[in-house]
C-alpha atoms as a PDB file:
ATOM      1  CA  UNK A   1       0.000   0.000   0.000  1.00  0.00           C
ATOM      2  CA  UNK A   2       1.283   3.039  -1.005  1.00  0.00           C
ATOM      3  CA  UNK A   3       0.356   7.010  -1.329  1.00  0.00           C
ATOM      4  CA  UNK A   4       2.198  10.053  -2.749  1.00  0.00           C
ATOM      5  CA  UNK A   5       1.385  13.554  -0.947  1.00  0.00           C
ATOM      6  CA  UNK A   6       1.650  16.683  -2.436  1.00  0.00           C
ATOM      7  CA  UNK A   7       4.749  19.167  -1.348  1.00  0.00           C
ATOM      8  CA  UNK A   8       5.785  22.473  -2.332  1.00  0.00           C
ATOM      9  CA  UNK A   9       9.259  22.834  -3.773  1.00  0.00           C
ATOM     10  CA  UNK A  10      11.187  22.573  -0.423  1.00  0.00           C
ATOM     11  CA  UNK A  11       9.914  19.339   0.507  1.00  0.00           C
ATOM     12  CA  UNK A  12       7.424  20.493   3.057  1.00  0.00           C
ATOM     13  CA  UNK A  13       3.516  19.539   2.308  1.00  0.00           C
ATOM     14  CA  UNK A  14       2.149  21.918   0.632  1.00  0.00           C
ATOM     15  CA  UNK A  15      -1.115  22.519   3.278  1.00  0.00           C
ATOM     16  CA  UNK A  16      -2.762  20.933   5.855  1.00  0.00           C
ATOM     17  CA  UNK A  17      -4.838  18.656   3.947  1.00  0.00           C
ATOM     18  CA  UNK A  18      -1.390  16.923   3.003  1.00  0.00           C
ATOM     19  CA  UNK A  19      -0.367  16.966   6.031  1.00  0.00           C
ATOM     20  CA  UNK A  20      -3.241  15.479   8.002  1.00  0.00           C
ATOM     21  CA  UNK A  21      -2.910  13.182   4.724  1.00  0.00           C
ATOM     22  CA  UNK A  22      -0.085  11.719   6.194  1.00  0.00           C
ATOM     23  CA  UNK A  23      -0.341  11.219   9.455  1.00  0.00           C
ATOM     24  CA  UNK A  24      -3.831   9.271   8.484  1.00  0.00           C
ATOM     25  CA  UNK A  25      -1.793   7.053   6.036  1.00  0.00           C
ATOM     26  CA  UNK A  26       1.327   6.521   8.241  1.00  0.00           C
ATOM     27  CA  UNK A  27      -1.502   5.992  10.661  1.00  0.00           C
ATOM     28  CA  UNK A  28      -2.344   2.381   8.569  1.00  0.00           C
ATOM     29  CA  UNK A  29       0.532   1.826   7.635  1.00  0.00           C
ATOM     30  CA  UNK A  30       1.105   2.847   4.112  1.00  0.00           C
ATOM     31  CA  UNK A  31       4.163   3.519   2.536  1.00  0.00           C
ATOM     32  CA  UNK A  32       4.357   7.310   1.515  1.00  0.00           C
ATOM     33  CA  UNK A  33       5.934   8.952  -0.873  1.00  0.00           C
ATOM     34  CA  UNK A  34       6.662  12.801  -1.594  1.00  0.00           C
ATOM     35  CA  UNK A  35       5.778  14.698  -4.892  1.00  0.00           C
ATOM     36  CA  UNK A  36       6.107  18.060  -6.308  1.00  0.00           C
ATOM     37  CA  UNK A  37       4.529  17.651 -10.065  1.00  0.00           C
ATOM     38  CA  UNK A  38       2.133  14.804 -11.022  1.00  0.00           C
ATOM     39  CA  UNK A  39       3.652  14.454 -14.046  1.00  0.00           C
ATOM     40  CA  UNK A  40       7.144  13.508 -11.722  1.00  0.00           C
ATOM     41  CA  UNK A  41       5.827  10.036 -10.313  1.00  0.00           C
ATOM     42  CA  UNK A  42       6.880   7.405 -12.929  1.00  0.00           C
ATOM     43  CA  UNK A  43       4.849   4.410 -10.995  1.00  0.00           C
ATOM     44  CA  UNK A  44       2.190   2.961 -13.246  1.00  0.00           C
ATOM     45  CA  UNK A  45       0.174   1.169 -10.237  1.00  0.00           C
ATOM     46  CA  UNK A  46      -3.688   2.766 -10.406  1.00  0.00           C
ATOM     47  CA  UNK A  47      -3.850   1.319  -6.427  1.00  0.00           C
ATOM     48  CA  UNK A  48      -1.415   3.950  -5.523  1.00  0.00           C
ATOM     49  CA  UNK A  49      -2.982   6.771  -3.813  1.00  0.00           C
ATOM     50  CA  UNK A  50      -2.170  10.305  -4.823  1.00  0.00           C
ATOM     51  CA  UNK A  51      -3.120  13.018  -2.456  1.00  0.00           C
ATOM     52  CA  UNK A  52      -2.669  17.020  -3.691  1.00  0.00           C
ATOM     53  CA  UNK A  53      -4.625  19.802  -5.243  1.00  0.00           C
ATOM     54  CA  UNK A  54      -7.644  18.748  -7.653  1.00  0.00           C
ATOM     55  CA  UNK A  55      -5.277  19.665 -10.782  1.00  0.00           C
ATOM     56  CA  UNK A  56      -2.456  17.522  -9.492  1.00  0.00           C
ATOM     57  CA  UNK A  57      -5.022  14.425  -9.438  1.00  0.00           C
ATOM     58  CA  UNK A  58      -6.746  14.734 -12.480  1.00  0.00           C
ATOM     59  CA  UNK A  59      -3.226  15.210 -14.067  1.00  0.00           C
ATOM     60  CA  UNK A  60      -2.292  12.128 -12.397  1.00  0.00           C
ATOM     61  CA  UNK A  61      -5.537  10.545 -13.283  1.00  0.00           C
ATOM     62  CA  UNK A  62      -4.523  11.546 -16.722  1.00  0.00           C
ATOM     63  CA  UNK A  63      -0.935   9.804 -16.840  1.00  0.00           C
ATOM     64  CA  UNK A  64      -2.871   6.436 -15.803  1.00  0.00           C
ATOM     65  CA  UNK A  65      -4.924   6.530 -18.637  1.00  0.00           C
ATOM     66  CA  UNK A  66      -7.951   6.795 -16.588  1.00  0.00           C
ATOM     67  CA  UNK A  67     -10.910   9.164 -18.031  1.00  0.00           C
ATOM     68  CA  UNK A  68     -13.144  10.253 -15.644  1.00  0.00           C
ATOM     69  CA  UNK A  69     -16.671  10.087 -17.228  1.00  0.00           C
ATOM     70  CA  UNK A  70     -18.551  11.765 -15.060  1.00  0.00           C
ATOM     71  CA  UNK A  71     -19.659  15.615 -15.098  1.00  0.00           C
ATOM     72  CA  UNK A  72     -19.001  18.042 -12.223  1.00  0.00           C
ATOM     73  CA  UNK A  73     -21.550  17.074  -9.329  1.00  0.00           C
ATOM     74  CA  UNK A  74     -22.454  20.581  -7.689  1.00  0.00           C
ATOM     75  CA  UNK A  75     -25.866  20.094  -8.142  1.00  0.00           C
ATOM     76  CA  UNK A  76     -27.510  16.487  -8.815  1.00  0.00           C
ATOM     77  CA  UNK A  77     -30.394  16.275 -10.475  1.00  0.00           C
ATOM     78  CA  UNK A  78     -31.813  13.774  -7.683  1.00  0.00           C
ATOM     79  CA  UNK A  79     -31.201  16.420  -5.265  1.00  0.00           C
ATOM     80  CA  UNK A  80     -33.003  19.561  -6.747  1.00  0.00           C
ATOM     81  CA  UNK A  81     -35.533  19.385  -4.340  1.00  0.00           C
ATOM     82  CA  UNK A  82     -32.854  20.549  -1.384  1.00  0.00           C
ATOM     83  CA  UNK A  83     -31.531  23.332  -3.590  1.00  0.00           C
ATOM     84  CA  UNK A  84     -34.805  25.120  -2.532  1.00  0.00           C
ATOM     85  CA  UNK A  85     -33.569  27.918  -5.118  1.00  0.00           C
ATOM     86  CA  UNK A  86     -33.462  28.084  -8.791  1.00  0.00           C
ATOM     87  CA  UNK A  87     -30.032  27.296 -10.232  1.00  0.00           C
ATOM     88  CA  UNK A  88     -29.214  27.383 -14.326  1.00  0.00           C
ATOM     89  CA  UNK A  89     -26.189  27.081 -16.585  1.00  0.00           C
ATOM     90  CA  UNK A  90     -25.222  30.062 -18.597  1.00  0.00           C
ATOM     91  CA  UNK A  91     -22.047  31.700 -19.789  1.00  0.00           C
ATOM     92  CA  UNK A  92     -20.319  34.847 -18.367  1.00  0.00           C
ATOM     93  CA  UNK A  93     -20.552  36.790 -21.433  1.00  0.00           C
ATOM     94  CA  UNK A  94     -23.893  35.729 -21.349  1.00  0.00           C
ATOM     95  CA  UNK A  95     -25.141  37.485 -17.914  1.00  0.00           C
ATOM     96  CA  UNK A  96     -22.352  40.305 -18.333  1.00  0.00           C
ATOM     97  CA  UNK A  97     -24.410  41.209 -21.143  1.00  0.00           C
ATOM     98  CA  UNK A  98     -28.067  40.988 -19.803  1.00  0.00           C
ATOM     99  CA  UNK A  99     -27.849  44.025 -17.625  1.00  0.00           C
ATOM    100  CA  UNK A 100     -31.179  42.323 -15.750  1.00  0.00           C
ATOM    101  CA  UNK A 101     -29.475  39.691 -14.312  1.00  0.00           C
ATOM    102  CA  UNK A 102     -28.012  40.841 -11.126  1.00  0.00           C
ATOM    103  CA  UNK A 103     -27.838  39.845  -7.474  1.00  0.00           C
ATOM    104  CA  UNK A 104     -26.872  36.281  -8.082  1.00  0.00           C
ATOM    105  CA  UNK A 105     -24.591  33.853  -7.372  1.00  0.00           C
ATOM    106  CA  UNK A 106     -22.042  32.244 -10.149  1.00  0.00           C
ATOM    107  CA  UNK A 107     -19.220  29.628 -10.473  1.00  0.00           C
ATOM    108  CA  UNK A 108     -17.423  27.987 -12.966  1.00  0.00           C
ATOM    109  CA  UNK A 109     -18.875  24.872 -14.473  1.00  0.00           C
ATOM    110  CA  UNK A 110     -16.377  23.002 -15.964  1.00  0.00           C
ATOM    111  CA  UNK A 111     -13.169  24.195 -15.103  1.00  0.00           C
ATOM    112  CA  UNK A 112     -13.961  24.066 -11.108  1.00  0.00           C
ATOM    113  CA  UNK A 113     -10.771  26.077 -10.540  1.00  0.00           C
ATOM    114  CA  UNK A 114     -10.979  28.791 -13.386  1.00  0.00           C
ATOM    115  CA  UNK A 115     -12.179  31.252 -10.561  1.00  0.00           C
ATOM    116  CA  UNK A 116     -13.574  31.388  -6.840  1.00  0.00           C
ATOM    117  CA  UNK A 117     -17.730  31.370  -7.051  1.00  0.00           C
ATOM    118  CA  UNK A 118     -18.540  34.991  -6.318  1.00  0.00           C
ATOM    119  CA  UNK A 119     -21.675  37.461  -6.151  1.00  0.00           C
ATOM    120  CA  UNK A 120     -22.425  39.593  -8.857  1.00  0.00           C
ATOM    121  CA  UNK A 121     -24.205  42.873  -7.943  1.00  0.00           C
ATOM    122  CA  UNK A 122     -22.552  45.054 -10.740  1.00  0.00           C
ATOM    123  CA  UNK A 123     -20.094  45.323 -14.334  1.00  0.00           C
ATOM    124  CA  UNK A 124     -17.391  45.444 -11.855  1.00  0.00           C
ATOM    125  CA  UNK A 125     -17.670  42.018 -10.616  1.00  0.00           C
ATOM    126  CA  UNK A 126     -16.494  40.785 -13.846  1.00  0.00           C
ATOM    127  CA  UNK A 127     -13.474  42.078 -13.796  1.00  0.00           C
ATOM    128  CA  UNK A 128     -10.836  39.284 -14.509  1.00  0.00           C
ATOM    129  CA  UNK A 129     -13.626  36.698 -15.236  1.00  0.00           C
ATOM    130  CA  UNK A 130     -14.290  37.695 -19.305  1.00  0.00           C
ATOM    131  CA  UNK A 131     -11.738  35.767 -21.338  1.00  0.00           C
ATOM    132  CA  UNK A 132     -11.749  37.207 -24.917  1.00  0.00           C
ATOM    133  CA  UNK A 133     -10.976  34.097 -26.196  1.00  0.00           C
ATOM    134  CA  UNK A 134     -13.567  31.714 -24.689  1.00  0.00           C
ATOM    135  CA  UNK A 135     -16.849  32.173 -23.247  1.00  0.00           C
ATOM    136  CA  UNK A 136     -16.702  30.493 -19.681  1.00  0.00           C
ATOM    137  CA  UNK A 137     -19.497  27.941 -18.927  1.00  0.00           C
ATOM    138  CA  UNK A 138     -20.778  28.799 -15.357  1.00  0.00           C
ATOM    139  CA  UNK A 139     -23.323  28.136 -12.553  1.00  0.00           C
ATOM    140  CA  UNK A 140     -25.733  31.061 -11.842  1.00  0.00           C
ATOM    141  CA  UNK A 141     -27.807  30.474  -8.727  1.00  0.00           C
ATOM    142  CA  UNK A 142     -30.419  32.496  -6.901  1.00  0.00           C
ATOM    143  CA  UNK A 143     -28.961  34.434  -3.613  1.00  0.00           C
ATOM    144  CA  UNK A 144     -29.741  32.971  -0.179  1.00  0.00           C
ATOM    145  CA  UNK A 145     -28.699  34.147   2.408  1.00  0.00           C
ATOM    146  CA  UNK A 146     -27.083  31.866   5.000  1.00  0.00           C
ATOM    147  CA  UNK A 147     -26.735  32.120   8.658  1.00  0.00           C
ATOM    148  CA  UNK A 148     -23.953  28.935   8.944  1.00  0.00           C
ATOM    149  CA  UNK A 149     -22.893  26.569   6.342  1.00  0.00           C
ATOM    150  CA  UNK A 150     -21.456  22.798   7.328  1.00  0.00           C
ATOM    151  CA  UNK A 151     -19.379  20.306   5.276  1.00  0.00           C
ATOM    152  CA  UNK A 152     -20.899  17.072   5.690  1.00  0.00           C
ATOM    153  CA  UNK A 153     -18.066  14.503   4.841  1.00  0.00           C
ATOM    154  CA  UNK A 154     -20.184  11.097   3.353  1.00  0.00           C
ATOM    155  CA  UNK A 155     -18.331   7.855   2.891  1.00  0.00           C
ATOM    156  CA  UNK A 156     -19.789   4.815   1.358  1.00  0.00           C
ATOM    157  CA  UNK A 157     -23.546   6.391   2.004  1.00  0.00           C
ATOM    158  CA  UNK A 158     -22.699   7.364   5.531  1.00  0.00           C
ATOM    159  CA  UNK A 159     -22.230  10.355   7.300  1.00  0.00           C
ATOM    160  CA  UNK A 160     -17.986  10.429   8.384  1.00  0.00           C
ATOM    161  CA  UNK A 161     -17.843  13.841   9.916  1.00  0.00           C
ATOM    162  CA  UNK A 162     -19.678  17.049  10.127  1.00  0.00           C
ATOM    163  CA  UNK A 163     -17.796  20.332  10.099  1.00  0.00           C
ATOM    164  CA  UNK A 164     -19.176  23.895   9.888  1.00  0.00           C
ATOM    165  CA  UNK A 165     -17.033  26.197   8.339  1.00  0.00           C
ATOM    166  CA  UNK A 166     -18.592  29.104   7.968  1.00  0.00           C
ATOM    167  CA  UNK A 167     -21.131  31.773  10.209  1.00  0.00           C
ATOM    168  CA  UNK A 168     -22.925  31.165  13.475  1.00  0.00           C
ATOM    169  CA  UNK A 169     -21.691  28.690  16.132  1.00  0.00           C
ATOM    170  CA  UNK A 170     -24.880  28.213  18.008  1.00  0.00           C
ATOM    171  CA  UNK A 171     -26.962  27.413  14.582  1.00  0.00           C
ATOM    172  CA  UNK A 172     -28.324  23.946  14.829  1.00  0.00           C
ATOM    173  CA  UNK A 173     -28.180  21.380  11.370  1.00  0.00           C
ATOM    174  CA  UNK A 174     -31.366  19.369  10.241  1.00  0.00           C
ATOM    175  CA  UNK A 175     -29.327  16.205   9.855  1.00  0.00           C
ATOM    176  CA  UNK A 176     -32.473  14.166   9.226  1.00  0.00           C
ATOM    177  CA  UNK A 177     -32.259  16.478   6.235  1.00  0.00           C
ATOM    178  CA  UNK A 178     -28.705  15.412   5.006  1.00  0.00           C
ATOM    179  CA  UNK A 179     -29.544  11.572   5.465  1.00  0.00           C
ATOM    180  CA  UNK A 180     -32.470  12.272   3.408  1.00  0.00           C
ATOM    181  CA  UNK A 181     -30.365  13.600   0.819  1.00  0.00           C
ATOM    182  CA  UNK A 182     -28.097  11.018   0.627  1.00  0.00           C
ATOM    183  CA  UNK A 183     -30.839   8.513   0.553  1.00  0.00           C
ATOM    184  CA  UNK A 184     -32.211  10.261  -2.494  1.00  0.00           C
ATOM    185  CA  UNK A 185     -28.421  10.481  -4.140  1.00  0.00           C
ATOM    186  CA  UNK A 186     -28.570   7.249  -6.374  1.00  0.00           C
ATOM    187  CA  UNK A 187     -24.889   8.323  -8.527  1.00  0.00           C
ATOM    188  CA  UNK A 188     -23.285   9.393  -5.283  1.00  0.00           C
ATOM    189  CA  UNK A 189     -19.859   8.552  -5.878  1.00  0.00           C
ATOM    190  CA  UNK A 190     -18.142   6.649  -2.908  1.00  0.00           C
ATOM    191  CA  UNK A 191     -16.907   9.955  -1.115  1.00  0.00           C
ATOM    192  CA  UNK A 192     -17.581  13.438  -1.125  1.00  0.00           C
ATOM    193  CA  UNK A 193     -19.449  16.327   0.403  1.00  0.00           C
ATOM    194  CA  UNK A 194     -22.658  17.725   0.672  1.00  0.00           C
ATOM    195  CA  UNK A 195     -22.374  21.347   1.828  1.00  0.00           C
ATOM    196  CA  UNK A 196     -25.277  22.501   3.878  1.00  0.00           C
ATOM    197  CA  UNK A 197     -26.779  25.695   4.778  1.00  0.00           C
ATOM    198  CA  UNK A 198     -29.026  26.708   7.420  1.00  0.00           C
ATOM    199  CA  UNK A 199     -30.961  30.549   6.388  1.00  0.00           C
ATOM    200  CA  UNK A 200     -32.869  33.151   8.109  1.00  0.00           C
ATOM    201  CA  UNK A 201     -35.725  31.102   8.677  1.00  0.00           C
ATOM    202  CA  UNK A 202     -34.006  28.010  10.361  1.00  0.00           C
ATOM    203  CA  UNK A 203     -34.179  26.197   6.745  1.00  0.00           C
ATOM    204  CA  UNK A 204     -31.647  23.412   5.922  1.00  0.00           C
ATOM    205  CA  UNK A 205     -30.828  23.992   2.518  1.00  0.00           C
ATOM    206  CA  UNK A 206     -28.364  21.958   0.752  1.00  0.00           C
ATOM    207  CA  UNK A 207     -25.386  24.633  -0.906  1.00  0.00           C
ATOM    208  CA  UNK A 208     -23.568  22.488  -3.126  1.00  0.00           C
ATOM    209  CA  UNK A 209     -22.210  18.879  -3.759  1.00  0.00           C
ATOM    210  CA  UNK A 210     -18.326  18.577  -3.829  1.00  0.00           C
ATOM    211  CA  UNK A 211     -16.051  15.505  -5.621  1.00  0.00           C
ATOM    212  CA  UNK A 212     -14.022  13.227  -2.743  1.00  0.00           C
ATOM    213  CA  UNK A 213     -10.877  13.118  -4.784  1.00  0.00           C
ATOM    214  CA  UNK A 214      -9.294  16.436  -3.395  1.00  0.00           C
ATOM    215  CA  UNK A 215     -11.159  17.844  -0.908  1.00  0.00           C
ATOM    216  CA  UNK A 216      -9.704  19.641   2.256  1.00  0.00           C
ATOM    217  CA  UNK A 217      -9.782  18.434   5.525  1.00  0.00           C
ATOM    218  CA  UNK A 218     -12.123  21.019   7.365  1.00  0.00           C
ATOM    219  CA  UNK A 219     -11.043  19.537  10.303  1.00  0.00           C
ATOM    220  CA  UNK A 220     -11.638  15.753   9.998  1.00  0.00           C
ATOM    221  CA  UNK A 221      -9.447  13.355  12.114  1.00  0.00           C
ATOM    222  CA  UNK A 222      -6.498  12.213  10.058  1.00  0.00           C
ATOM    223  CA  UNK A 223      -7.533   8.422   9.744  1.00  0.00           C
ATOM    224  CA  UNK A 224     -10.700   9.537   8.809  1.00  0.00           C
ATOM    225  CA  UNK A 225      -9.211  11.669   6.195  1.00  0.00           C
ATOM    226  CA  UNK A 226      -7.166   8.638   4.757  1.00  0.00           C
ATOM    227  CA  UNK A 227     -10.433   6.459   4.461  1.00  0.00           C
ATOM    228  CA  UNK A 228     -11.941   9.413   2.965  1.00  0.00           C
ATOM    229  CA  UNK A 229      -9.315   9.894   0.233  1.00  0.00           C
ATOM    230  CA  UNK A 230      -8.921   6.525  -0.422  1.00  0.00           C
ATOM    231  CA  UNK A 231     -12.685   5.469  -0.703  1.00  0.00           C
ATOM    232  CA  UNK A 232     -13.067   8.033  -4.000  1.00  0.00           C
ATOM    233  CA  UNK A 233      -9.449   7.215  -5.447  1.00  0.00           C
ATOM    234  CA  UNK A 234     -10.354   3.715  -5.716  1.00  0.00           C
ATOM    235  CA  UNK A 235     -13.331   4.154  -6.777  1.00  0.00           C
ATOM    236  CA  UNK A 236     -12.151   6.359  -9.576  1.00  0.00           C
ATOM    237  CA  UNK A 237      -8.901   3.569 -10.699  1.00  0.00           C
ATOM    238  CA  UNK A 238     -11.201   0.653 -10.569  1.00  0.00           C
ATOM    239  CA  UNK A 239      -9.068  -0.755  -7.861  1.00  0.00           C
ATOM    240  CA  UNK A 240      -9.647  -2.406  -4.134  1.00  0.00           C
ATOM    241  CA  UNK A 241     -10.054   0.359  -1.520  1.00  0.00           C
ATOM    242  CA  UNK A 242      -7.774  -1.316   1.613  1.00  0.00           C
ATOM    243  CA  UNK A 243      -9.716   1.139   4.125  1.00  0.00           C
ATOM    244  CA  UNK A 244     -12.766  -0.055   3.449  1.00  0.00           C
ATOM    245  CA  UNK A 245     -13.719  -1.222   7.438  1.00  0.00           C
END
């Protein structure tokens, strides 16, 4: 068993995710390895782990010849009825040019990286996001306001860890909500998060739905991490997941 983590280019992890990364994998006992660039591990073995950012594991992804067929899975279709707000693809030329459409919410659709989802109230919030080039393929979602937001870590259809991340501390979750929600996800992959938000009126609204390849940590217990991690890599390589207990 084997993993590579992530490092910057001194040899130290590059963030706390790879960190807490390895002390979940020394943890069972897996033999781990240091990278700076994907594209720097020669090993051919899918079964070996790779923890880093999500470009450094679809790059390594890549070099293994593995395609990953499935869209971007911010927003199921199974789970539209937890949105509780109306969310539709556009472009960003698109809405820059429809003066009307303000006060929303947008991220990228495709490239989940390209920029940081952000508000847009005015022309100026476009700055940096129109590429002359291309026409970016976004998210646009209605505004809600939210009073705390959790990351609710699901392994194998089961709730791992809940972590709240953002807003007030004395908020209280609808879990019966979440398990509902992961009851209704039939293509949930093996890991990854459902991001919940509780509004104004004591709603629990479901935010967004986030990929278990790269995720951060928010938190979670470093063997918890490692079974996280290595529940969506295996998945993703066709291979036996070893932390599956």
């Amino acid at each position: 068993m084997k993993v590579y983590i992530q490092t910057d280019k001194t040899g130290e992890f590059y963030n706390i995710n790879a960190f807490t990364a390895y002390e979940g994998f020394k943890h069972f006992g897996f033999e781990i390895e240091k990278f700076c660039d994907a594209n720097d591990i020669s090993d051919s073995n899918p079964e070996h782990i790779i923890v880093g950012g999500i470009g450094s594991v679809r790059k390594r992804l890549k070099n293994l010849n593995i395609i990953r067929t499935d869209k971007e899975i911010d927003y199921p279709d199974e789970l539209q009825p937890f949105l509780k707000r109306k969310i539709w693809e556009s472009t960003v030329n698109s809405i820059f040019s429809d003066k009307n459409i303000r006060n929303i919410f947008i991220k990228p659709k495709t490239e989940t990286k390209l920029f940081a989802g952000k508000v847009i109230t005015s022309d100026m919030d476009f700055l940096g996001l129109i590429d002359g080039e291309k026409d970016t393929e976004i998210y646009c979602s209605e505004l809600i306001r939210f009073r705390t937001e959790w990351r609710c870590f699901i392994r194998y259809k089961e709730i791992l860890d809940i972590r709240r991340y953002k807003g007030d501390w004395d908020t209280q979750l609808n879990v019966s909500v979440v398990k509902n929600a992961i009851n209704c996800f039939n293509s949930q992959p093996n890991s990854y998060a459902l991001d919940f938000g509780v509004n104004d009126d004591n709603e629990t609204i479901l935010v967004e739905v986030n990929d278990g390849h790269s995720l951060g940590t928010y938190g979670l217990l470093p063997n918890h991490y490692a079974k996280f991690l290595s529940a969506r890599w295996s998945e993703l390589t066709n291979t036996e997941d070893y932390l599956k207990f």
